[in-house]
Protein backbone atom coordinates (compact mmCIF):
# COMPACT_ATOMS: atom_id res chain seq x y z
CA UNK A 1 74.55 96.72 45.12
CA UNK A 2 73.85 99.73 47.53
CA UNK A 3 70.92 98.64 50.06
CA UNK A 4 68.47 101.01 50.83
CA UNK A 5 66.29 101.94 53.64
CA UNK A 6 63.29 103.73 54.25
CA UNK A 7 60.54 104.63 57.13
CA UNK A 8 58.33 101.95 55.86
CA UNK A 9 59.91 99.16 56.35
CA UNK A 10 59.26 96.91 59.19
CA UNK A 11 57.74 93.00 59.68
CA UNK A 12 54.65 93.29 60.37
CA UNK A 13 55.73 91.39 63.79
CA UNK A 14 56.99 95.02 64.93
CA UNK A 15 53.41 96.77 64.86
CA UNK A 16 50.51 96.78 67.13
CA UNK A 17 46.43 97.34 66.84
CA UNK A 18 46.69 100.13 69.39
CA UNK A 19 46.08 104.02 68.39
CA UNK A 20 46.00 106.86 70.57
CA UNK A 21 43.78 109.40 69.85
CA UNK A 22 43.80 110.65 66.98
CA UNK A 23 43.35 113.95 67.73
CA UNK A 24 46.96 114.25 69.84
CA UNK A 25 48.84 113.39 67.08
CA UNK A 26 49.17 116.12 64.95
CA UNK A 27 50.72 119.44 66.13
CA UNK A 28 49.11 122.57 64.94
CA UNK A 29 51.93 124.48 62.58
CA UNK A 30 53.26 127.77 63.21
CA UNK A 31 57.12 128.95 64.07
CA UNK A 32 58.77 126.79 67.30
CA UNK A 33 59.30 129.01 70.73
CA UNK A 34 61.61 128.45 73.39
CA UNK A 35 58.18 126.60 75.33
CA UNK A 36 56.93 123.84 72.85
CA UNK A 37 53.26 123.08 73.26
CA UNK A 38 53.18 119.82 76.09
CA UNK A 39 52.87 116.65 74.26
CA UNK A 40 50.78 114.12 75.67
CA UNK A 41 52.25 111.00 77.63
CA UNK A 42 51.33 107.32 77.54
CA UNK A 43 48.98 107.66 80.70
CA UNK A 44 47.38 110.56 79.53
CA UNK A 45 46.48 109.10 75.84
CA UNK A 46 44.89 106.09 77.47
CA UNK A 47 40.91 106.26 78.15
CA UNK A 48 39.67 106.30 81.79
CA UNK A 49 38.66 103.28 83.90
CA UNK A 50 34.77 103.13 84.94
CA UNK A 51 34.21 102.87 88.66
CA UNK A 52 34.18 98.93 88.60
CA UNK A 53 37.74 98.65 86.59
CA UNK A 54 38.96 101.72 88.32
CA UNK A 55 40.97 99.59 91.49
CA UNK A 56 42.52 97.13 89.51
CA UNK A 57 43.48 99.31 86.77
CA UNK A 58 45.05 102.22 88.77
CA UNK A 59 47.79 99.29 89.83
CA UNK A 60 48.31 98.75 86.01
CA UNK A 61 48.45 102.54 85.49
CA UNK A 62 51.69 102.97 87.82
CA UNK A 63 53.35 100.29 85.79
CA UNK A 64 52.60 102.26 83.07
CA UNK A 65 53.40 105.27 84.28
CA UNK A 66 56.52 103.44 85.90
CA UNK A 67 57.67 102.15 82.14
CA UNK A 68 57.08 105.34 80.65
CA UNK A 69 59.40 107.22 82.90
CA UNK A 70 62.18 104.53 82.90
CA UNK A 71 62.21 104.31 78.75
CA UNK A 72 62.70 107.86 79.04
CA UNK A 73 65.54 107.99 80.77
CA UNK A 74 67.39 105.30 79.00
CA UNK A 75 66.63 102.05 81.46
CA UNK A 76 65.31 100.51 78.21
CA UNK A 77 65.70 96.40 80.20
CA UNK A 78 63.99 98.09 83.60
CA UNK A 79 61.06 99.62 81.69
CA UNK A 80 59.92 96.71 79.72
CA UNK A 81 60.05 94.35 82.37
CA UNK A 82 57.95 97.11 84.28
CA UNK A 83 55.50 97.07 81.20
CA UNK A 84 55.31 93.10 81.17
CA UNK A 85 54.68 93.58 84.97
CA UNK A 86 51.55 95.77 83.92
CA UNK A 87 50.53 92.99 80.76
CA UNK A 88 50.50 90.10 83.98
CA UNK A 89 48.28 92.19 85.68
CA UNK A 90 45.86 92.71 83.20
CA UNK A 91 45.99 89.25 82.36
CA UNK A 92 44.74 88.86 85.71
CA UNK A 93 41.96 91.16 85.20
CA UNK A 94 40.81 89.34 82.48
CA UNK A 95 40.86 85.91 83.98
CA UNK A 96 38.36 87.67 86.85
CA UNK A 97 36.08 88.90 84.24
CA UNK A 98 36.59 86.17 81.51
CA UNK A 99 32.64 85.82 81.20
CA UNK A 100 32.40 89.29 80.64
CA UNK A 101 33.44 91.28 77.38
CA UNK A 102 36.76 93.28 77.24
CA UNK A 103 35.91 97.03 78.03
CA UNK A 104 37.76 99.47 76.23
CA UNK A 105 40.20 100.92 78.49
CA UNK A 106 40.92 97.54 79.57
CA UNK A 107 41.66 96.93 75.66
CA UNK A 108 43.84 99.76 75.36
CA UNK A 109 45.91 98.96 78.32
CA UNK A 110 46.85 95.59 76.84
CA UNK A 111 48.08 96.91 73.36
CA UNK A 112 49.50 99.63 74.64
CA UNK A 113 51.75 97.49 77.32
CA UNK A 114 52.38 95.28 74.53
CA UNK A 115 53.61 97.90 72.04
CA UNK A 116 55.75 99.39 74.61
CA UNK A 117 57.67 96.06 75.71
CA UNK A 118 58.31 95.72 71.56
CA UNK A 119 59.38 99.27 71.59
CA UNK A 120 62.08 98.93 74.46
CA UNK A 121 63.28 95.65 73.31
CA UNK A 122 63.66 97.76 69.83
CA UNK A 123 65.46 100.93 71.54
CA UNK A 124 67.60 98.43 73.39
CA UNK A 125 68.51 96.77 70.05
CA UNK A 126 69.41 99.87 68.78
CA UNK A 127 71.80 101.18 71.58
CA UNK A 128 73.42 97.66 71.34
CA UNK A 129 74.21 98.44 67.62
CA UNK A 130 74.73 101.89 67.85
CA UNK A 131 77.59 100.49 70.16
CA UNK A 132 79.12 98.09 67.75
CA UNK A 133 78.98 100.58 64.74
CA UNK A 134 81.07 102.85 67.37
CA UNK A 135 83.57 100.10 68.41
CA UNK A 136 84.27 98.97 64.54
CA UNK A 137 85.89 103.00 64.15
CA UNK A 138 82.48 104.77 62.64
CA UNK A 139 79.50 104.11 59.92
CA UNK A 140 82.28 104.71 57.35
CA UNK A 141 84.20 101.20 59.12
CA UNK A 142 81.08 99.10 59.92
CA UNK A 143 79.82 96.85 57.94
CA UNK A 144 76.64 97.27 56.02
CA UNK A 145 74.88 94.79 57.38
CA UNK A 146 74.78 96.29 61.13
CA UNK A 147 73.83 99.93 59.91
CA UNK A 148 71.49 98.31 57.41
CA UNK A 149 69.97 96.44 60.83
CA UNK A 150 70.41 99.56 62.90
CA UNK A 151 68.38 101.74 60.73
CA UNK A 152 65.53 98.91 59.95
CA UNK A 153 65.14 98.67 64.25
CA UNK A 154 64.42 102.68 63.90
CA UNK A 155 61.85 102.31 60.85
CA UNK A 156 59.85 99.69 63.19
CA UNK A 157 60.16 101.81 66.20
CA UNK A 158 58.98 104.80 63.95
CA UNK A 159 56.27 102.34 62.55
CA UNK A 160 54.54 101.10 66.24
CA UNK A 161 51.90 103.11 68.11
CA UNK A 162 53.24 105.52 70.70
CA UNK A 163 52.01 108.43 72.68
CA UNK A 164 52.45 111.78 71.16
CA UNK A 165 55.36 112.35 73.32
CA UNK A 166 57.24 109.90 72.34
CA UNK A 167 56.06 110.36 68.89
CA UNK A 168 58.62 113.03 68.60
CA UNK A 169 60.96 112.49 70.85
CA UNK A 170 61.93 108.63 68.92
CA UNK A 171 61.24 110.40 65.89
CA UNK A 172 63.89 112.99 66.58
CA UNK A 173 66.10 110.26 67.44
CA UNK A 174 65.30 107.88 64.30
CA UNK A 175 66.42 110.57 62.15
CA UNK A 176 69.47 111.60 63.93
CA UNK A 177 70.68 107.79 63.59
CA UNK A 178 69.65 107.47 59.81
CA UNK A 179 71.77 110.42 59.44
CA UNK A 180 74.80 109.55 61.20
CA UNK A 181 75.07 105.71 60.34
CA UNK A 182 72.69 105.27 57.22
CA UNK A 183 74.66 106.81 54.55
CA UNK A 184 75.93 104.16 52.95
CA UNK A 185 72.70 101.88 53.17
CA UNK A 186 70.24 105.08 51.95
CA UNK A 187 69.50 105.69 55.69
CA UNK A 188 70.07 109.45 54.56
CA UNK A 189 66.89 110.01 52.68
CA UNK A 190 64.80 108.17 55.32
CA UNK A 191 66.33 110.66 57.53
CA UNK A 192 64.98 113.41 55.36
CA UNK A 193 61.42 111.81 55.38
CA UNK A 194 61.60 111.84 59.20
CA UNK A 195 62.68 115.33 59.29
CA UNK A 196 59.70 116.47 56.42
CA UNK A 197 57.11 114.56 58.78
CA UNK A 198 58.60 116.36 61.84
CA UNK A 199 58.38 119.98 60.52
CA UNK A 200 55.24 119.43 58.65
CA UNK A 201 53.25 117.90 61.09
CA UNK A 202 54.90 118.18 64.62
CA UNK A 203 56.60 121.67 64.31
CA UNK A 204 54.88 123.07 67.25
CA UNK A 205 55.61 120.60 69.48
CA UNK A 206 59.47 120.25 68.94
CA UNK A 207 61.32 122.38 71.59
CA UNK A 208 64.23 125.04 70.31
CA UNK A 209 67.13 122.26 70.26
CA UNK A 210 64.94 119.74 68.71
CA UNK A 211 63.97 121.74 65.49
CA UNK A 212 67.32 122.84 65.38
CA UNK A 213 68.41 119.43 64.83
CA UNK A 214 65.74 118.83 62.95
CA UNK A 215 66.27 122.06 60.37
């Protein structure tokens, strides 16, 4: 029996209380131009210290900023040992203010480092399978049970909570796997979800070769 996949499915192990704002997820629509509107990055999604947090949250900021920049790039091991750097530090912070109650930005720092060591353990996961589908000769030679895997690890990534910037760029790349290596395991229709979502809600903030992949 053909196994299928879609965007929705994930554990519920894979998701994470944090939300950006709402209001820097969704693009406005209109036609793409060679300069896509700037999406906004972890750091900037994150609400500011008060004066009294400000000192020992900048430290857990550069982590953050640190992580960010590594996952990225690729350095998928580097950048979530960077963000587990920035969840001891916090944990810190907390133990200095247990009597007092957590402050949001203090709050948001915490379940945003958290989603973001899930998410690079994920994107690691994938690159690792992406790998063995490209050793055994191809989707069309590997078995179904590592595309089937493959393309679950990109519904969770699609399903945590991630700056707008890396909204669509994981997006982008969640629906360029599900079409490559999901055929056979319905990975192509999730692909065509991912692409729907992108155009319909993200349009202006894909960049020329994006939405041509993406079209």
């Amino acid at each position: 029996r053909r196994s299928s996949v879609t965007t929705s499915e994930t554990s519920s192990s894979r998701q994470s209380g944090w939300r950006p704002p709402a209001s820097t997820t969704v693009a406005p629509a209109g036609a793409p131009t060679t300069h896509a509107k700037r999406t906004l990055g972890l750091n900037e999604v994150l609400p500011p210290p008060g004066i009294v947090e400000m000192p020992a949250l900048a430290a857990v900021d550069v982590s953050l900023r640190v992580g960010a920049s590594a996952m990225e790039r690729g350095s998928y091991r580097f950048a979530a040992a960077t963000f587990r750097a920035a969840l001891v530090k916090l944990g810190k912070q907390l133990a200095a203010n247990s009597a007092a109650a957590i402050s949001p930005p203090l709050r948001a720092r915490l379940e945003a480092s958290s989603a973001y060591v899930t998410l690079c353990e994920l994107l690691e996961e994938c690159e690792k399978l992406r790998g063995v589908a490209a050793a055994s000769g191809g989707a069309a030679l590997a078995g179904d049970l590592v595309l089937r895997t493959l393309c679950l690890r990109w519904a969770c990534i699609l399903r945590l909570s991630k700056a707008p910037s890396h909204t669509v760029q994981f997006a982008v790349q969640a629906m360029a796997s599900f079409f490559a290596f999901g055929q056979s395991v319905g990975g192509w229709e999730a692909a065509r979800q991912v692409a729907e979502m992108l155009l319909g809600r993200c349009r202006g903030l894909l960049k020329a070769d994006e939405f041509a992949q993406v079209e």
